[in-house]
PDB file of N, CA and C in Angstrom:
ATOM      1  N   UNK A   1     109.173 103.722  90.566  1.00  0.00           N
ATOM      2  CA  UNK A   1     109.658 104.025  91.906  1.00  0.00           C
ATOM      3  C   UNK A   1     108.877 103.198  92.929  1.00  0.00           C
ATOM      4  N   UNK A   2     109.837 102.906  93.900  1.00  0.00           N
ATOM      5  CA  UNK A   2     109.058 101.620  94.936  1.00  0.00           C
ATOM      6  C   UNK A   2     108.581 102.414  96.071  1.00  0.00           C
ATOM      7  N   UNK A   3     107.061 102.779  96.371  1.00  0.00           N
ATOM      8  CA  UNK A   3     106.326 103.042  97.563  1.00  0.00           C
ATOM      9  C   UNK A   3     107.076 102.818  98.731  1.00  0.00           C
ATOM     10  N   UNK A   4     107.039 103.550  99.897  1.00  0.00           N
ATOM     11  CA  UNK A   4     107.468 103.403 101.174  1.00  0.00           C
ATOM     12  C   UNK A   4     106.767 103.668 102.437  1.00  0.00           C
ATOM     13  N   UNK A   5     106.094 103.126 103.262  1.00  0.00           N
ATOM     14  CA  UNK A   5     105.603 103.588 104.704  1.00  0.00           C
ATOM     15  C   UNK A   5     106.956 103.579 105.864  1.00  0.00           C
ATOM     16  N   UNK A   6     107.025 104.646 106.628  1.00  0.00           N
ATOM     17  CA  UNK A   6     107.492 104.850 107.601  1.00  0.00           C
ATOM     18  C   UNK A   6     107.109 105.190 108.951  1.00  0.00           C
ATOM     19  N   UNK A   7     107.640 104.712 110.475  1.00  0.00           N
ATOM     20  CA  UNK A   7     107.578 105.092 111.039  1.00  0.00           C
ATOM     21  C   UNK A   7     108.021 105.388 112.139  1.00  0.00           C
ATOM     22  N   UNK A   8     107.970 106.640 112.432  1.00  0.00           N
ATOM     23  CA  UNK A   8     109.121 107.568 113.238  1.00  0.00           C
ATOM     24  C   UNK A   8     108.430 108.096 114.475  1.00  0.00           C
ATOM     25  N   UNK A   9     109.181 107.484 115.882  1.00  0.00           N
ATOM     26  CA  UNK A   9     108.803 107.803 116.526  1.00  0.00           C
ATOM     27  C   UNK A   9     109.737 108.889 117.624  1.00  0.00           C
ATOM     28  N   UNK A  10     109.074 110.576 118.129  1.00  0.00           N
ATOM     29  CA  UNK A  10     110.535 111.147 119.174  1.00  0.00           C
ATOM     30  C   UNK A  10     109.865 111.416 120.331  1.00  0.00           C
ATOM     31  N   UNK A  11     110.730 111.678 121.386  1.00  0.00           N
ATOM     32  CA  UNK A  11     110.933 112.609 122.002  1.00  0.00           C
ATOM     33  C   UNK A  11     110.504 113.412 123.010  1.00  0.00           C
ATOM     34  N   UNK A  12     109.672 114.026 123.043  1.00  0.00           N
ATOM     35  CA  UNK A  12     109.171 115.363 123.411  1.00  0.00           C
ATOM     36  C   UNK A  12     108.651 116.640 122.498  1.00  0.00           C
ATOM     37  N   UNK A  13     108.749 116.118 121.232  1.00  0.00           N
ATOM     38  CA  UNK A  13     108.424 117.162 120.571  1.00  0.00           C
ATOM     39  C   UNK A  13     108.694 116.220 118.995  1.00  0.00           C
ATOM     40  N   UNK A  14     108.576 117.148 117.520  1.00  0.00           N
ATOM     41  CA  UNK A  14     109.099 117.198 116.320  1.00  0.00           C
ATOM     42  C   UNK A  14     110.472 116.816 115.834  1.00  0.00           C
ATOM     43  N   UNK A  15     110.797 117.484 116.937  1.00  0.00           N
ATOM     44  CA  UNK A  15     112.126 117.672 116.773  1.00  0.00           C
ATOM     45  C   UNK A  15     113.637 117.325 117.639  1.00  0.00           C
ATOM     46  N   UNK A  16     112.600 115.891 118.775  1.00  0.00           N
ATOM     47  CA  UNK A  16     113.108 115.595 119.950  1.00  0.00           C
ATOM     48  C   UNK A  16     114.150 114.517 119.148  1.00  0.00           C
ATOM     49  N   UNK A  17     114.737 113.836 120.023  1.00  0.00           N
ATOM     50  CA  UNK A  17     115.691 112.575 119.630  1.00  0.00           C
ATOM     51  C   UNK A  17     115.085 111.470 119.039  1.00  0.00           C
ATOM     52  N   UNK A  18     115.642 110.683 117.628  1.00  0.00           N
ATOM     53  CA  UNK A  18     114.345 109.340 117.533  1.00  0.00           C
ATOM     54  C   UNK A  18     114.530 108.336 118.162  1.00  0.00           C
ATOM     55  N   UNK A  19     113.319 108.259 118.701  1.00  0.00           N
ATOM     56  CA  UNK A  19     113.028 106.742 120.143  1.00  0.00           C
ATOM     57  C   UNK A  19     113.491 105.720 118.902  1.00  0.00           C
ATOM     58  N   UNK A  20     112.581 105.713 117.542  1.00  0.00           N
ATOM     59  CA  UNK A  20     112.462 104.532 117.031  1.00  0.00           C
ATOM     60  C   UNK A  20     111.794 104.902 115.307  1.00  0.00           C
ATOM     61  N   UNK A  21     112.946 104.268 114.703  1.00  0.00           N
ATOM     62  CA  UNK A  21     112.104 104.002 113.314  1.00  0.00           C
ATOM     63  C   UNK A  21     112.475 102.624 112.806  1.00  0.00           C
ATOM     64  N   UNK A  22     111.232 103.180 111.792  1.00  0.00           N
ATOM     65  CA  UNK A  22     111.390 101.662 110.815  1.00  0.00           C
ATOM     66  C   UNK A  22     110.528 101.915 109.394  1.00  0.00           C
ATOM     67  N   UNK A  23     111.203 101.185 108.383  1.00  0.00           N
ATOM     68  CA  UNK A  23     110.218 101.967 107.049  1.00  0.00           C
ATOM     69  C   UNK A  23     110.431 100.278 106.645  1.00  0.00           C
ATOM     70  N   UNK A  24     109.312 100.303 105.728  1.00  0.00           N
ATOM     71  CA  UNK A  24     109.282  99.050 105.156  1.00  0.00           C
ATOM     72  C   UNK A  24     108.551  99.407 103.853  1.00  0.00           C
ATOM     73  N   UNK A  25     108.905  98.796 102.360  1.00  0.00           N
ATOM     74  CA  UNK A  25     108.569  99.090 100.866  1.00  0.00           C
ATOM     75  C   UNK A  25     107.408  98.458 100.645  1.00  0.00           C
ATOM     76  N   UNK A  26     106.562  99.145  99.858  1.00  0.00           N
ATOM     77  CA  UNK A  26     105.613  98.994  99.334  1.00  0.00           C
ATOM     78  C   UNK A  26     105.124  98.227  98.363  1.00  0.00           C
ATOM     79  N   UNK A  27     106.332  98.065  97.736  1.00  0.00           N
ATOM     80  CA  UNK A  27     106.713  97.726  96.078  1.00  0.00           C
ATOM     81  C   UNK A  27     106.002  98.537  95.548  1.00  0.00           C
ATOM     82  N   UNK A  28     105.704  98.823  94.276  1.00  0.00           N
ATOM     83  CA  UNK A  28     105.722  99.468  92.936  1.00  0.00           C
ATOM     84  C   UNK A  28     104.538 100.460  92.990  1.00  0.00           C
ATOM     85  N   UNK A  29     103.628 100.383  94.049  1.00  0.00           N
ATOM     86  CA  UNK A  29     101.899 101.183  94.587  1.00  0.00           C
ATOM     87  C   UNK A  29     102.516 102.002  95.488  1.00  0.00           C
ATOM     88  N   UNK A  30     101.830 102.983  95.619  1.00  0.00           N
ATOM     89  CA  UNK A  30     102.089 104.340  96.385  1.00  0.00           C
ATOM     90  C   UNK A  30     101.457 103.678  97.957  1.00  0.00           C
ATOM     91  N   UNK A  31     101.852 104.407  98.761  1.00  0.00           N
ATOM     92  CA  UNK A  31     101.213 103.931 100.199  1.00  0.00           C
ATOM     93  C   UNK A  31      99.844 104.423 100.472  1.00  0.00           C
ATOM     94  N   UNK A  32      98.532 103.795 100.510  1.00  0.00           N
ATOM     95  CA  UNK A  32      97.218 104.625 100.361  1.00  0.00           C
ATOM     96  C   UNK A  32      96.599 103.360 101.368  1.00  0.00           C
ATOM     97  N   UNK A  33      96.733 103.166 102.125  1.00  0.00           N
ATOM     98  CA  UNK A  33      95.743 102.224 103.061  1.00  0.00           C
ATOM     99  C   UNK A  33      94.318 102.502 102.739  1.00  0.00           C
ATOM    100  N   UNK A  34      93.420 101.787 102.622  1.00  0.00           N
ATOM    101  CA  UNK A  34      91.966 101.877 102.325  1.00  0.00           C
ATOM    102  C   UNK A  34      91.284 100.742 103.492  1.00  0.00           C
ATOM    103  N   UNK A  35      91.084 101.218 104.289  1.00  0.00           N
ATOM    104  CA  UNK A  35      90.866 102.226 105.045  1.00  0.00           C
ATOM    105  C   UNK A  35      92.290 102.675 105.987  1.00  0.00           C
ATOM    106  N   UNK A  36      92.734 103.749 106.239  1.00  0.00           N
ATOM    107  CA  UNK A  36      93.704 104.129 107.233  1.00  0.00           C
ATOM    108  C   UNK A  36      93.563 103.741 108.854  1.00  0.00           C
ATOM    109  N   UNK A  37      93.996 103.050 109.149  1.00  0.00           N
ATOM    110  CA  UNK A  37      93.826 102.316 110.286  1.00  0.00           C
ATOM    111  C   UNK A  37      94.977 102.542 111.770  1.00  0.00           C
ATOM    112  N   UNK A  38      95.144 103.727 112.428  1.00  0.00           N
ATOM    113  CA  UNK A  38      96.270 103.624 113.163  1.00  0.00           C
ATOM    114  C   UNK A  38      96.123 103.187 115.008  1.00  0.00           C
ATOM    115  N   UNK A  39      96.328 102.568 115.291  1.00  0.00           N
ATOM    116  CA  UNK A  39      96.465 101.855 116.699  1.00  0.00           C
ATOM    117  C   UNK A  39      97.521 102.484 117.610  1.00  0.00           C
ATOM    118  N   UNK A  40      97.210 102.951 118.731  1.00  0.00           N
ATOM    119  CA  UNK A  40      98.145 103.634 119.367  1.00  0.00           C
ATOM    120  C   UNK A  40      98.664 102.653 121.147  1.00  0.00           C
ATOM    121  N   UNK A  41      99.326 102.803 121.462  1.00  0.00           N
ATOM    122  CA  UNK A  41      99.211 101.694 122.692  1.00  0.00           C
ATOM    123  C   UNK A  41      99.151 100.347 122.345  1.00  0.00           C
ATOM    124  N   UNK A  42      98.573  99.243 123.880  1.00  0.00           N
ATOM    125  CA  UNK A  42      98.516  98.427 124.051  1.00  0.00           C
ATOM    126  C   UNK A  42      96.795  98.355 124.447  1.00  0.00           C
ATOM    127  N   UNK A  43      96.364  96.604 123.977  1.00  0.00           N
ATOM    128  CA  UNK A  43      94.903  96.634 124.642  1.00  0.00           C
ATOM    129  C   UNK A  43      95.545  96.135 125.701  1.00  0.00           C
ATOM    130  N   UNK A  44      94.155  96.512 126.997  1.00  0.00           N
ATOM    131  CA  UNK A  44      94.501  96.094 128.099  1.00  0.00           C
ATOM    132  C   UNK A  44      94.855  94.304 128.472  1.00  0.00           C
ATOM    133  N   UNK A  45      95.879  93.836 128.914  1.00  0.00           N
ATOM    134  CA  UNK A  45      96.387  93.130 129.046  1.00  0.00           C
ATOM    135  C   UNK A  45      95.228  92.080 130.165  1.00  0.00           C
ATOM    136  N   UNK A  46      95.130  90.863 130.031  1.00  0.00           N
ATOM    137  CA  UNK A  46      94.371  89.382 130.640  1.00  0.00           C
ATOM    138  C   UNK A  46      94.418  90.224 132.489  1.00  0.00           C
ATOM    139  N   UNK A  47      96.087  90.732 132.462  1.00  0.00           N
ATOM    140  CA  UNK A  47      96.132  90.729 134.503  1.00  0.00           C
ATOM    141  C   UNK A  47      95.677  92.054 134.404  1.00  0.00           C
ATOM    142  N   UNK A  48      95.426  92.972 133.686  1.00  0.00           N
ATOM    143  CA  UNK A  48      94.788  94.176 134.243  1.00  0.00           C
ATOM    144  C   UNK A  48      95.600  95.244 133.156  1.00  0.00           C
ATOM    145  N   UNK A  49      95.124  96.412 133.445  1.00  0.00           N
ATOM    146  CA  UNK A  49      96.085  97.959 133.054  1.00  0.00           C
ATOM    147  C   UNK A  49      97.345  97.922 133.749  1.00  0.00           C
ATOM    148  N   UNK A  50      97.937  97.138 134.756  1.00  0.00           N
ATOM    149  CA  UNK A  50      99.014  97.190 135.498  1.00  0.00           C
ATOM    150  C   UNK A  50     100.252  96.476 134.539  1.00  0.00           C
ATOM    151  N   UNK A  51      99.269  95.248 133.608  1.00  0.00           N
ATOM    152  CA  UNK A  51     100.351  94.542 133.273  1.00  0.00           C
ATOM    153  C   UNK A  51     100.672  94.890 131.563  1.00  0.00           C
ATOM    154  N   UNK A  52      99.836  95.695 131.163  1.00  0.00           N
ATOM    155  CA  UNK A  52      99.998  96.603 129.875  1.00  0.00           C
ATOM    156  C   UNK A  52     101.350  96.975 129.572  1.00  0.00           C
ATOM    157  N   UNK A  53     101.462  96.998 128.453  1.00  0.00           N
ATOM    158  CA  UNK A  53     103.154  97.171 127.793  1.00  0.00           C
ATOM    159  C   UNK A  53     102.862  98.724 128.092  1.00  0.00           C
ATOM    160  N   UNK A  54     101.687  99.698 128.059  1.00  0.00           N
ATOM    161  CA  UNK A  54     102.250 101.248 127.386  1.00  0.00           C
ATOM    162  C   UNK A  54     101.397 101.725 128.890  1.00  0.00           C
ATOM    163  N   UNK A  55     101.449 101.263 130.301  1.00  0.00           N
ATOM    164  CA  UNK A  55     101.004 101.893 130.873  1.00  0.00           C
ATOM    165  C   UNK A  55     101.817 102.662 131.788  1.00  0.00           C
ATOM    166  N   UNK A  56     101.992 104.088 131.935  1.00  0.00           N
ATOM    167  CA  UNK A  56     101.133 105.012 131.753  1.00  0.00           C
ATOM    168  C   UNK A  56     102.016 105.286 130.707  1.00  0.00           C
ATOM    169  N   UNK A  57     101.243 105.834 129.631  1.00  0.00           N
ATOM    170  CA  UNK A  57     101.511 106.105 128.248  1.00  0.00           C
ATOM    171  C   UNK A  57     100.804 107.599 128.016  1.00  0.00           C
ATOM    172  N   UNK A  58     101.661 108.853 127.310  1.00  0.00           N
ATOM    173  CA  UNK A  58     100.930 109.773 126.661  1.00  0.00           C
ATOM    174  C   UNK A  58     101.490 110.347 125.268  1.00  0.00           C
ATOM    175  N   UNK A  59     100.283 109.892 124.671  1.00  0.00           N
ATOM    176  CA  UNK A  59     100.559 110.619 123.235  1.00  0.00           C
ATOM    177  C   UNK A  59      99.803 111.767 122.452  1.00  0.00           C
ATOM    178  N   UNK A  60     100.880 112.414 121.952  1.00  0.00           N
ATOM    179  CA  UNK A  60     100.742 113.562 121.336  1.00  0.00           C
ATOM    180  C   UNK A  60     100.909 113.633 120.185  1.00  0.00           C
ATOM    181  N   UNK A  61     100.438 114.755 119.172  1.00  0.00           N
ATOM    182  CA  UNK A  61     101.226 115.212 117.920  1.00  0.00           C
ATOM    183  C   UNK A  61     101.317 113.951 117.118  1.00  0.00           C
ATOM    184  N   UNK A  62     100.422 113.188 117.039  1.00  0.00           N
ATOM    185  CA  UNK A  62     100.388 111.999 116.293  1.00  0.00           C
ATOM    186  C   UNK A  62      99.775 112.499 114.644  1.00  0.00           C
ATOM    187  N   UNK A  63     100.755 112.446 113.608  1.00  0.00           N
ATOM    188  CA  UNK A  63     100.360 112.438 112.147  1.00  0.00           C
ATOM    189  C   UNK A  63     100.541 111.316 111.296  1.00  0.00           C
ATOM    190  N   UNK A  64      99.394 110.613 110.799  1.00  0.00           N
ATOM    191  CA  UNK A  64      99.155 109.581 110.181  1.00  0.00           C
ATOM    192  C   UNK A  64      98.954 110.131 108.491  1.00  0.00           C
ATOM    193  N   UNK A  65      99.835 109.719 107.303  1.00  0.00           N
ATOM    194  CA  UNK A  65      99.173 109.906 106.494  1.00  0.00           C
ATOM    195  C   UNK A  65     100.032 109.870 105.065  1.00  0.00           C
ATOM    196  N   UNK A  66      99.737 109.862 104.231  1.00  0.00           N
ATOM    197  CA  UNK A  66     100.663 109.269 103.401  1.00  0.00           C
ATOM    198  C   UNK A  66     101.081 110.698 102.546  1.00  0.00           C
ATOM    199  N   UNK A  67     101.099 111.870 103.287  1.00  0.00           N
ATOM    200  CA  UNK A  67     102.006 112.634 102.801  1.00  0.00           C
ATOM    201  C   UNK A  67     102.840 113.027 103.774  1.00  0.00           C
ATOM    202  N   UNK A  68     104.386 114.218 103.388  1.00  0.00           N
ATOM    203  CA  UNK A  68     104.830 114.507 104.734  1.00  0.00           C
ATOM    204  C   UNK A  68     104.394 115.000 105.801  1.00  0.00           C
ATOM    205  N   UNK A  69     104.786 115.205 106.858  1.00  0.00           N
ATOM    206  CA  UNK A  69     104.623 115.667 107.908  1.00  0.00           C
ATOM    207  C   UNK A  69     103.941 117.509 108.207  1.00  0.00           C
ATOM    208  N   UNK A  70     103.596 118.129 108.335  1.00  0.00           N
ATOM    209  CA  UNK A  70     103.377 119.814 108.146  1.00  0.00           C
ATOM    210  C   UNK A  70     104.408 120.099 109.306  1.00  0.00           C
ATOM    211  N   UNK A  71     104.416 121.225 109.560  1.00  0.00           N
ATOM    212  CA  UNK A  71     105.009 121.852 110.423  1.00  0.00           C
ATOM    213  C   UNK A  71     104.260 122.918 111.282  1.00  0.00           C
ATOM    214  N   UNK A  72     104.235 122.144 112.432  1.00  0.00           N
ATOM    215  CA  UNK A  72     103.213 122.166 113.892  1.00  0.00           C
ATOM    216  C   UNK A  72     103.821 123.103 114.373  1.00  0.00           C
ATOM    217  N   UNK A  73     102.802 124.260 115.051  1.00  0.00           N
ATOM    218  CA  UNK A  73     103.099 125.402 116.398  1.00  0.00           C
ATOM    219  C   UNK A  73     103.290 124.180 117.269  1.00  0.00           C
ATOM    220  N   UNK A  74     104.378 124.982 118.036  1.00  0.00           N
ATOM    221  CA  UNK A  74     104.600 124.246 119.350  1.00  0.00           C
ATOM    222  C   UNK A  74     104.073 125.056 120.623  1.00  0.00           C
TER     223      UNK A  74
END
């Protein structure tokens, strides 16, 4: 069976509309990053925080990890 990373981005919530996915195969290895590495945003951009792709940006409820998802109190 061919490994898969995905990623899914919504909404307002779990269970909001998806802004955006995308999964891409692993081939034949399970998905285990060594080390897990996740980047959120933009670095600040040469003209300032003004000219930043994610400014003003807020994130939440961010789960990284190579099993499913749990199911979060809201």
């Amino acid at each position: 069976m061919t490994g898969r990373a995905t990623l899914e981005v919504r909404e307002g919530s779990e269970t909001g509309p998806v802004k955006y996915l995308q999964s891409t195969g692993t081939g034949s290895h399970e998905y285990r990053p060594t080390p897990h590495v996740l980047y959120l945003g933009t670095p600040i951009a040469r003209g300032g925080l003004d000219d930043s792709t994610a400014c003003p940006i807020t994130i939440k409820s961010v789960w990284a990890s190579a099993n499913p998802r749990p199911a979060f109190p809201q």
